[in-house]
PDB file of N, CA and C in Angstrom:
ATOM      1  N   UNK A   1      -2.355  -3.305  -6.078  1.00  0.00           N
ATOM      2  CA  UNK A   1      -2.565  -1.899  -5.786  1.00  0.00           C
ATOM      3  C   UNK A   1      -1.775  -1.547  -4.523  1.00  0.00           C
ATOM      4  N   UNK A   2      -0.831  -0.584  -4.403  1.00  0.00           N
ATOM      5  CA  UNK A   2       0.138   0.002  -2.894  1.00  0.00           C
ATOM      6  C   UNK A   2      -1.390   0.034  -1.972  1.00  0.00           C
ATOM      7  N   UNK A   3      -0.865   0.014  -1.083  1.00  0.00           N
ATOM      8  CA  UNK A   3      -1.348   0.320   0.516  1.00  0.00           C
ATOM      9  C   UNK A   3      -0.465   1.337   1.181  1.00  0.00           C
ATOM     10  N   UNK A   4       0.835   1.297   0.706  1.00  0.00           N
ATOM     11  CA  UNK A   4       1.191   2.448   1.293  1.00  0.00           C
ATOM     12  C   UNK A   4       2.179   3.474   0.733  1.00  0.00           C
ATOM     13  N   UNK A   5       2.428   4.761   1.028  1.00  0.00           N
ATOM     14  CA  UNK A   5       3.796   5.690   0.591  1.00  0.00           C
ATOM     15  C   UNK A   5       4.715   5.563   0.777  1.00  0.00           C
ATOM     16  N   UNK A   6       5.907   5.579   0.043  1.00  0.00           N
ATOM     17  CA  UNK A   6       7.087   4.827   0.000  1.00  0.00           C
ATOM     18  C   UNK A   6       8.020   6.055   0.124  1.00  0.00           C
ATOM     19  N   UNK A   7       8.241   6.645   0.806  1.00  0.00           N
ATOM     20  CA  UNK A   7       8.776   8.446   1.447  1.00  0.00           C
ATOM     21  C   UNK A   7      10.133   8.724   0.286  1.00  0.00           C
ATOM     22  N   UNK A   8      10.555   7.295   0.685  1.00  0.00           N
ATOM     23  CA  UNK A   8      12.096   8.357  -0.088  1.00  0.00           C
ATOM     24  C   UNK A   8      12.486   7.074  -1.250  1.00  0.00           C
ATOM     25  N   UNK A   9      11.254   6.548  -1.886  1.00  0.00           N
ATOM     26  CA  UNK A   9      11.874   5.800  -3.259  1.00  0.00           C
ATOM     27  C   UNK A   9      10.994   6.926  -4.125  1.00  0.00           C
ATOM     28  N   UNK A  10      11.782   7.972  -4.705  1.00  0.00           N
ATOM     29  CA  UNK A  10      11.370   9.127  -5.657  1.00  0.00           C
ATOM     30  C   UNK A  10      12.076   8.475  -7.083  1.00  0.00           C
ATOM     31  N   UNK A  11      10.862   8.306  -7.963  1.00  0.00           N
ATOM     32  CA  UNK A  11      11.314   7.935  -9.072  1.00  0.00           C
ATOM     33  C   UNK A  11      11.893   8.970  -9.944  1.00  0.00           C
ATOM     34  N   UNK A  12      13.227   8.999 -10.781  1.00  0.00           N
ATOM     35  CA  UNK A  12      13.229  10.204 -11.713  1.00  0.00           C
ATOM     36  C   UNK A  12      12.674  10.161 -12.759  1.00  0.00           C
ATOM     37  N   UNK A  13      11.861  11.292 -13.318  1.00  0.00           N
ATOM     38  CA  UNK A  13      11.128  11.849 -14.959  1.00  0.00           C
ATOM     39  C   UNK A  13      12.067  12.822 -15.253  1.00  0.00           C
ATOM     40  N   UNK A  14      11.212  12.852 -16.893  1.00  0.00           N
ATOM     41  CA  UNK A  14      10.974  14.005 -17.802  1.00  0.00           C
ATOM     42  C   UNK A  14      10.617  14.657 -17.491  1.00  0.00           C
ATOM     43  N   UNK A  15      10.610  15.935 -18.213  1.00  0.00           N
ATOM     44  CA  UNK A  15       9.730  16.681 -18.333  1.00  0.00           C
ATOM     45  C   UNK A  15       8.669  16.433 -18.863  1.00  0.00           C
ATOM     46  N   UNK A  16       7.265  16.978 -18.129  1.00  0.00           N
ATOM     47  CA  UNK A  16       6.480  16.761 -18.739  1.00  0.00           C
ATOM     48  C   UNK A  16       6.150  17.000 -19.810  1.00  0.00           C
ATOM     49  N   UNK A  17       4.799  16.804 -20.666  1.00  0.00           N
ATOM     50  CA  UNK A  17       4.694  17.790 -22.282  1.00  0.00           C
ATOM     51  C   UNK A  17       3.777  18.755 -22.230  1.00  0.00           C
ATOM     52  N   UNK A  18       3.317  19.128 -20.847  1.00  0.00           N
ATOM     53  CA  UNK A  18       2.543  20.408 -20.851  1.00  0.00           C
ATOM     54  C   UNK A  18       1.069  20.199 -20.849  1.00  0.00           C
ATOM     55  N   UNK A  19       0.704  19.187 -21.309  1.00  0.00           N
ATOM     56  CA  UNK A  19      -0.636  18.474 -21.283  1.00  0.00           C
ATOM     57  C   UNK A  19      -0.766  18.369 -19.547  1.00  0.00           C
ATOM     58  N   UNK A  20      -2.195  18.869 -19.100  1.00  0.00           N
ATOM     59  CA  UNK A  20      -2.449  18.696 -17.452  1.00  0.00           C
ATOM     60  C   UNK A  20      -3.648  18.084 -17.696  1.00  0.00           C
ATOM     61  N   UNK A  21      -4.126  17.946 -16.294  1.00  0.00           N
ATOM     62  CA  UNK A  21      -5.819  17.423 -15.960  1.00  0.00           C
ATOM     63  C   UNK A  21      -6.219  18.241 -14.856  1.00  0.00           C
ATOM     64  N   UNK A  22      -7.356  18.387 -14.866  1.00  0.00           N
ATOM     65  CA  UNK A  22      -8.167  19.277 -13.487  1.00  0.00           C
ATOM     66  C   UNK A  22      -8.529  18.272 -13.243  1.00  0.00           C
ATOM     67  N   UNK A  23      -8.463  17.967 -11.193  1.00  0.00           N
ATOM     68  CA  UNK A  23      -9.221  17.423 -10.792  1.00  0.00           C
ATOM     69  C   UNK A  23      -9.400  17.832  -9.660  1.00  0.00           C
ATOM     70  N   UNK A  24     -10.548  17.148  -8.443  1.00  0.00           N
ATOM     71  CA  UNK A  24     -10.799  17.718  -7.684  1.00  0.00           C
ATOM     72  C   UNK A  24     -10.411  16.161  -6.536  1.00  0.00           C
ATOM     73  N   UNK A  25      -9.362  16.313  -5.222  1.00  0.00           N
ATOM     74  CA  UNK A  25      -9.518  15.064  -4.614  1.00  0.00           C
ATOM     75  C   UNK A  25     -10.896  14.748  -4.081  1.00  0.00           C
ATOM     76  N   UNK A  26     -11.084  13.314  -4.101  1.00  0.00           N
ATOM     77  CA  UNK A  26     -12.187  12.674  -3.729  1.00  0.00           C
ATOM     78  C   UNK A  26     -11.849  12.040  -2.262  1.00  0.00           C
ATOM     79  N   UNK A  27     -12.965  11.852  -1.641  1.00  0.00           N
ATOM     80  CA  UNK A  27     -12.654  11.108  -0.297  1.00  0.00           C
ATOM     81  C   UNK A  27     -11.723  10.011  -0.434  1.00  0.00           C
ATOM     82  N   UNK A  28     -11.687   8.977  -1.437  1.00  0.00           N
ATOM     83  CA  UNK A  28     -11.045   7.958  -1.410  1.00  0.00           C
ATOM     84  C   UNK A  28      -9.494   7.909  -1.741  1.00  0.00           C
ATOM     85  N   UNK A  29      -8.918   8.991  -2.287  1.00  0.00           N
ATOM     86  CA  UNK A  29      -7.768   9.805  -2.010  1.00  0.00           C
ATOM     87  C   UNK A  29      -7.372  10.439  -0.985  1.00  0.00           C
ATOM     88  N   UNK A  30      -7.559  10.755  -0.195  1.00  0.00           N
ATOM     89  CA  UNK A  30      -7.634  11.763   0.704  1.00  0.00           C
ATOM     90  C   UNK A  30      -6.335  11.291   1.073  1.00  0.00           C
ATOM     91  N   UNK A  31      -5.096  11.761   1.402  1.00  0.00           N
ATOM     92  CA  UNK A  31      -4.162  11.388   2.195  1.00  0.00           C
ATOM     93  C   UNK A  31      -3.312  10.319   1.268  1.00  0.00           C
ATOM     94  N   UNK A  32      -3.631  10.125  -0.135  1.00  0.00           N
ATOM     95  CA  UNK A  32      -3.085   9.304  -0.683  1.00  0.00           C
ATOM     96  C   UNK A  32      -2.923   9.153  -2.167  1.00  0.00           C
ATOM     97  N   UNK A  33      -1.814  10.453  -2.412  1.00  0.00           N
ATOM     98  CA  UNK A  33      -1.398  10.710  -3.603  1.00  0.00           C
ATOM     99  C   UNK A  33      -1.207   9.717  -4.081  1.00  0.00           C
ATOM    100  N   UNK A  34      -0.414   8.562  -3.017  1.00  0.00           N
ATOM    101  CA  UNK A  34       0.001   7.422  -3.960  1.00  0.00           C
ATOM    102  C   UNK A  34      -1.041   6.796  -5.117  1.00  0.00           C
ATOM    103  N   UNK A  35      -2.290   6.563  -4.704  1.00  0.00           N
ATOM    104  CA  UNK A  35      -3.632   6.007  -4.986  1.00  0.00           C
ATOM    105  C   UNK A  35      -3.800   6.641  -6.096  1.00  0.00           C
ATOM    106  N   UNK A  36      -3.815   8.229  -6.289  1.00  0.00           N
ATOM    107  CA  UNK A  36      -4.095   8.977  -7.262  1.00  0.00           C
ATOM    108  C   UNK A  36      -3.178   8.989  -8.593  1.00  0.00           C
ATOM    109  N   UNK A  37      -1.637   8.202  -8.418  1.00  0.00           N
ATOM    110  CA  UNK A  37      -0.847   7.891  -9.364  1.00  0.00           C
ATOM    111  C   UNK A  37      -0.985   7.095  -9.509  1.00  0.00           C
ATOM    112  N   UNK A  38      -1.350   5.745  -8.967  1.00  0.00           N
ATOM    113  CA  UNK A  38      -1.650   4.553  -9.969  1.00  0.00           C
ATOM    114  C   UNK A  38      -2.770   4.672 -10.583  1.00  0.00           C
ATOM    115  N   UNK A  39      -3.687   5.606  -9.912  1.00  0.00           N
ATOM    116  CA  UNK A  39      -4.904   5.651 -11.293  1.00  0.00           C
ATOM    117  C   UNK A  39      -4.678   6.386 -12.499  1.00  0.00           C
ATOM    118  N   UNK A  40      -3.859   7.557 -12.511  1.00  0.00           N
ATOM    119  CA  UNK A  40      -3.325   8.020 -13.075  1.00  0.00           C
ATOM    120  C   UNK A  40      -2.266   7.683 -14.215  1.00  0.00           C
ATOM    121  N   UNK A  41      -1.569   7.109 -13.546  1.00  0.00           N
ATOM    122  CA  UNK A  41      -0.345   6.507 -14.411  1.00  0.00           C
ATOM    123  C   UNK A  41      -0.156   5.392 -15.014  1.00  0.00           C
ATOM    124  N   UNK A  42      -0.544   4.314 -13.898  1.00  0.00           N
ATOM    125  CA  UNK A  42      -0.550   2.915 -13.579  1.00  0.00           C
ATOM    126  C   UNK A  42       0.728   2.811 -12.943  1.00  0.00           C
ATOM    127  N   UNK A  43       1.139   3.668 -11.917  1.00  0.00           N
ATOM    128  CA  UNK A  43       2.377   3.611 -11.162  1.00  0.00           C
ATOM    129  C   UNK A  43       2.017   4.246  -9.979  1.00  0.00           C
ATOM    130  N   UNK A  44       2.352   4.008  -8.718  1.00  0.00           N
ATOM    131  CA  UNK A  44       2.438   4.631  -7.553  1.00  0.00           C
ATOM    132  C   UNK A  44       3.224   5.395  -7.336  1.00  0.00           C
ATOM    133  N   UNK A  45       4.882   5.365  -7.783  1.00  0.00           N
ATOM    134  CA  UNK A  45       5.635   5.997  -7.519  1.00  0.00           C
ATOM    135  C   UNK A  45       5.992   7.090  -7.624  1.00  0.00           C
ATOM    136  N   UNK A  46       5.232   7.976  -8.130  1.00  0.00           N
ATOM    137  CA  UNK A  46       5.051   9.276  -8.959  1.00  0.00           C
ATOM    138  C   UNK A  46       3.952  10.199  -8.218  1.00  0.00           C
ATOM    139  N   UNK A  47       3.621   9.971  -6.946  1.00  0.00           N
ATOM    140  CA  UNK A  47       2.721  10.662  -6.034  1.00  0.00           C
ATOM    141  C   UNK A  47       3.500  11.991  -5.718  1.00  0.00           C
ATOM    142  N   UNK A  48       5.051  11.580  -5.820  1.00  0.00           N
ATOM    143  CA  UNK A  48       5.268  13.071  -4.967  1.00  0.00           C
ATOM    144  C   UNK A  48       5.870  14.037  -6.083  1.00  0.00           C
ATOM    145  N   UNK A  49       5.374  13.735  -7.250  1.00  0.00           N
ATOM    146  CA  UNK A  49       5.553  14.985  -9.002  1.00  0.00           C
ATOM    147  C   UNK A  49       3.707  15.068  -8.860  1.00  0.00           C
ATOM    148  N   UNK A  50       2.617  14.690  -8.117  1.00  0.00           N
ATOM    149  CA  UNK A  50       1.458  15.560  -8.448  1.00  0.00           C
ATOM    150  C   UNK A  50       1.682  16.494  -7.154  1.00  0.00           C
ATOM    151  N   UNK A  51       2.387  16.204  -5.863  1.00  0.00           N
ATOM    152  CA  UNK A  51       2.376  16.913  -4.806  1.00  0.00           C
ATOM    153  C   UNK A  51       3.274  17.905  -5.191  1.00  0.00           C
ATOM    154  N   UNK A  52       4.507  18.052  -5.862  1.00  0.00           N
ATOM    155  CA  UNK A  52       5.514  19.288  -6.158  1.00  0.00           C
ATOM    156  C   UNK A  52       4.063  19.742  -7.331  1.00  0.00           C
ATOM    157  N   UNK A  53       4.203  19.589  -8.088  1.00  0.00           N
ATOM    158  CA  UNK A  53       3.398  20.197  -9.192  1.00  0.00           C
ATOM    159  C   UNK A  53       2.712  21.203  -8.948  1.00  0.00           C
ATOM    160  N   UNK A  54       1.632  20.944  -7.384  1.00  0.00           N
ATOM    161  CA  UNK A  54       0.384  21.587  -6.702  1.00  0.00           C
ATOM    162  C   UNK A  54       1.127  22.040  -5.940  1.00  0.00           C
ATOM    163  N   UNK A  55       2.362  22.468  -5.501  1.00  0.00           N
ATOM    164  CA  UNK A  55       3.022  23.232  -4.598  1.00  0.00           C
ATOM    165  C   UNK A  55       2.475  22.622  -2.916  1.00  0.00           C
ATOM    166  N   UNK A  56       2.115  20.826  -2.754  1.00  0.00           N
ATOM    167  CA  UNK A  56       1.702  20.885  -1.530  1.00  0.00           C
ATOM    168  C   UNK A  56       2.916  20.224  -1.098  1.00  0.00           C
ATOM    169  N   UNK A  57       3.248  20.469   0.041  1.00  0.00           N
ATOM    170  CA  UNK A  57       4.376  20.073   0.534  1.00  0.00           C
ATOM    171  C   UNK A  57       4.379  18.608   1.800  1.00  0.00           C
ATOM    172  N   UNK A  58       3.007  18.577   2.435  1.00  0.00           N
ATOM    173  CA  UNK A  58       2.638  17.656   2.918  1.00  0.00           C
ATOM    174  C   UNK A  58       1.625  16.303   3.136  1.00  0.00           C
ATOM    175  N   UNK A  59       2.018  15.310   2.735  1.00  0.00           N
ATOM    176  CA  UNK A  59       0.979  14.280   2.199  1.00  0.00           C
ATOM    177  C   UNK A  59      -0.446  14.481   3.250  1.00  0.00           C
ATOM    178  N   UNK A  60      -0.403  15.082   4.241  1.00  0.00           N
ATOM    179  CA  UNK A  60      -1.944  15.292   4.838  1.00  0.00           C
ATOM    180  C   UNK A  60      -2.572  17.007   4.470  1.00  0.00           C
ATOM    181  N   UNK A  61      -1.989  17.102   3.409  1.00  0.00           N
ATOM    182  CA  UNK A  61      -2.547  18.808   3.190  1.00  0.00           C
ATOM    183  C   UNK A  61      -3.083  18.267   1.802  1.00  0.00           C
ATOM    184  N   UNK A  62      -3.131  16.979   1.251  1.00  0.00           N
ATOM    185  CA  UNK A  62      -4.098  16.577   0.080  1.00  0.00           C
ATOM    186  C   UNK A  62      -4.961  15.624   0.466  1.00  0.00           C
ATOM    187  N   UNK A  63      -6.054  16.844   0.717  1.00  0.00           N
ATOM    188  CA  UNK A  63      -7.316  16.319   1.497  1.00  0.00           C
ATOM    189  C   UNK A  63      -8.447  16.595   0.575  1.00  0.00           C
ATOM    190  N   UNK A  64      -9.361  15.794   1.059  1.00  0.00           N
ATOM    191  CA  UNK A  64     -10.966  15.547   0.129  1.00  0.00           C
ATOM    192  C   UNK A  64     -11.483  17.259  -0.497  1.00  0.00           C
ATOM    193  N   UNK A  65     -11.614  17.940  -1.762  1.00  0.00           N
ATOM    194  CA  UNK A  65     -12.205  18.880  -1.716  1.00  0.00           C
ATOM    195  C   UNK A  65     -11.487  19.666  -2.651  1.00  0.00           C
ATOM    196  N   UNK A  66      -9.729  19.074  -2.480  1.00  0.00           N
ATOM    197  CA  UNK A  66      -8.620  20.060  -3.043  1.00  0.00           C
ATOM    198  C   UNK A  66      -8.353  20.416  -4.479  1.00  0.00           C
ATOM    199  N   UNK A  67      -8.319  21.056  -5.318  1.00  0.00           N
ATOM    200  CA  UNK A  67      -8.226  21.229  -6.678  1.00  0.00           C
ATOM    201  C   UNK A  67      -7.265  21.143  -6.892  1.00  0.00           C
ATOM    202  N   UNK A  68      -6.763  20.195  -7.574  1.00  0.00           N
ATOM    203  CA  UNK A  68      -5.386  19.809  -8.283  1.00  0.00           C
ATOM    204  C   UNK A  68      -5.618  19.247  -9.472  1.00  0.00           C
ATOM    205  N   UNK A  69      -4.025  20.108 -10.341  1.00  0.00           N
ATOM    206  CA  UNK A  69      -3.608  19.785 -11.816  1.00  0.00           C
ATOM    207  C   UNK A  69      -2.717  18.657 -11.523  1.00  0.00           C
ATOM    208  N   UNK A  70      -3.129  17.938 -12.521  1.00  0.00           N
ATOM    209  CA  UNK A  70      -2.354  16.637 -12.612  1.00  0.00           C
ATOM    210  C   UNK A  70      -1.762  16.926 -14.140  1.00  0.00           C
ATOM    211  N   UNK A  71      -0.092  16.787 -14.012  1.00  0.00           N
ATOM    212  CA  UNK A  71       0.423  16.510 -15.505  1.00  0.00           C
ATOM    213  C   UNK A  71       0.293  15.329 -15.822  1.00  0.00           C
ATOM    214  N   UNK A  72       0.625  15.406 -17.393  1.00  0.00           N
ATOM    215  CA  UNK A  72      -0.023  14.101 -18.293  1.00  0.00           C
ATOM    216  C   UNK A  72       1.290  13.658 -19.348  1.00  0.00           C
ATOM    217  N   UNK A  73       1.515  12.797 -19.251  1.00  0.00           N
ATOM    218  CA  UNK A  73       2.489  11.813 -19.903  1.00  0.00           C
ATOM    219  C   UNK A  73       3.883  12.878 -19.754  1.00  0.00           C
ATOM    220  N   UNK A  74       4.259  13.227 -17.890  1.00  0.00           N
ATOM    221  CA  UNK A  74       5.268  13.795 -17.680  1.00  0.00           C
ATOM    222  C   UNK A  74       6.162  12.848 -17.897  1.00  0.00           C
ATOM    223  N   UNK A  75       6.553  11.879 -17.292  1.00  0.00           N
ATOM    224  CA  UNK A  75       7.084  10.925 -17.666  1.00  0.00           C
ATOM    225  C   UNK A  75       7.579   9.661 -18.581  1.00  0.00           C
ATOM    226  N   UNK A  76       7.018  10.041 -19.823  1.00  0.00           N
ATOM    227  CA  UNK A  76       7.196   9.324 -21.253  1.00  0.00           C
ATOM    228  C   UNK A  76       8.247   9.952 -21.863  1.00  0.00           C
TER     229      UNK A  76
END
């Protein structure tokens, strides 16, 4: 499992297929999109396509509470 964000290894995707998820961050995310793409994906590297997605621009502005769409098999 990462421990940490890897700033400028940005993996390239697809487009997604339009399929999303509602979720809401949990404390144990907080500050760590990365965390939220390997549960998500089973990849870390893909933290900063849920941060463009949600229009947040800074990894400490996805904090405990936040409502975010997560796309779904953007990358297949």
């Amino acid at each position: 499992m990462p421990n940490y964000i890897e700033m400028n290894n940005k993996k390239s995707t697809q487009p997604y297929d339009g399929n999303v998820r509602y979720t809401v961050v949990s404390k144990n995310y907080e500050y760590r999109p990365d965390l939220l793409s390997y549960e998500a994906y089973g990849l870390s590297e893909f933290w900063w396509q849920i941060l463009e997605f949600n229009g947040i621009k800074d990894v400490y502005d996805f904090k405990a509470g936040l409502n975010i769409t997560i796309p779904e098999n953007f990358f297949r």
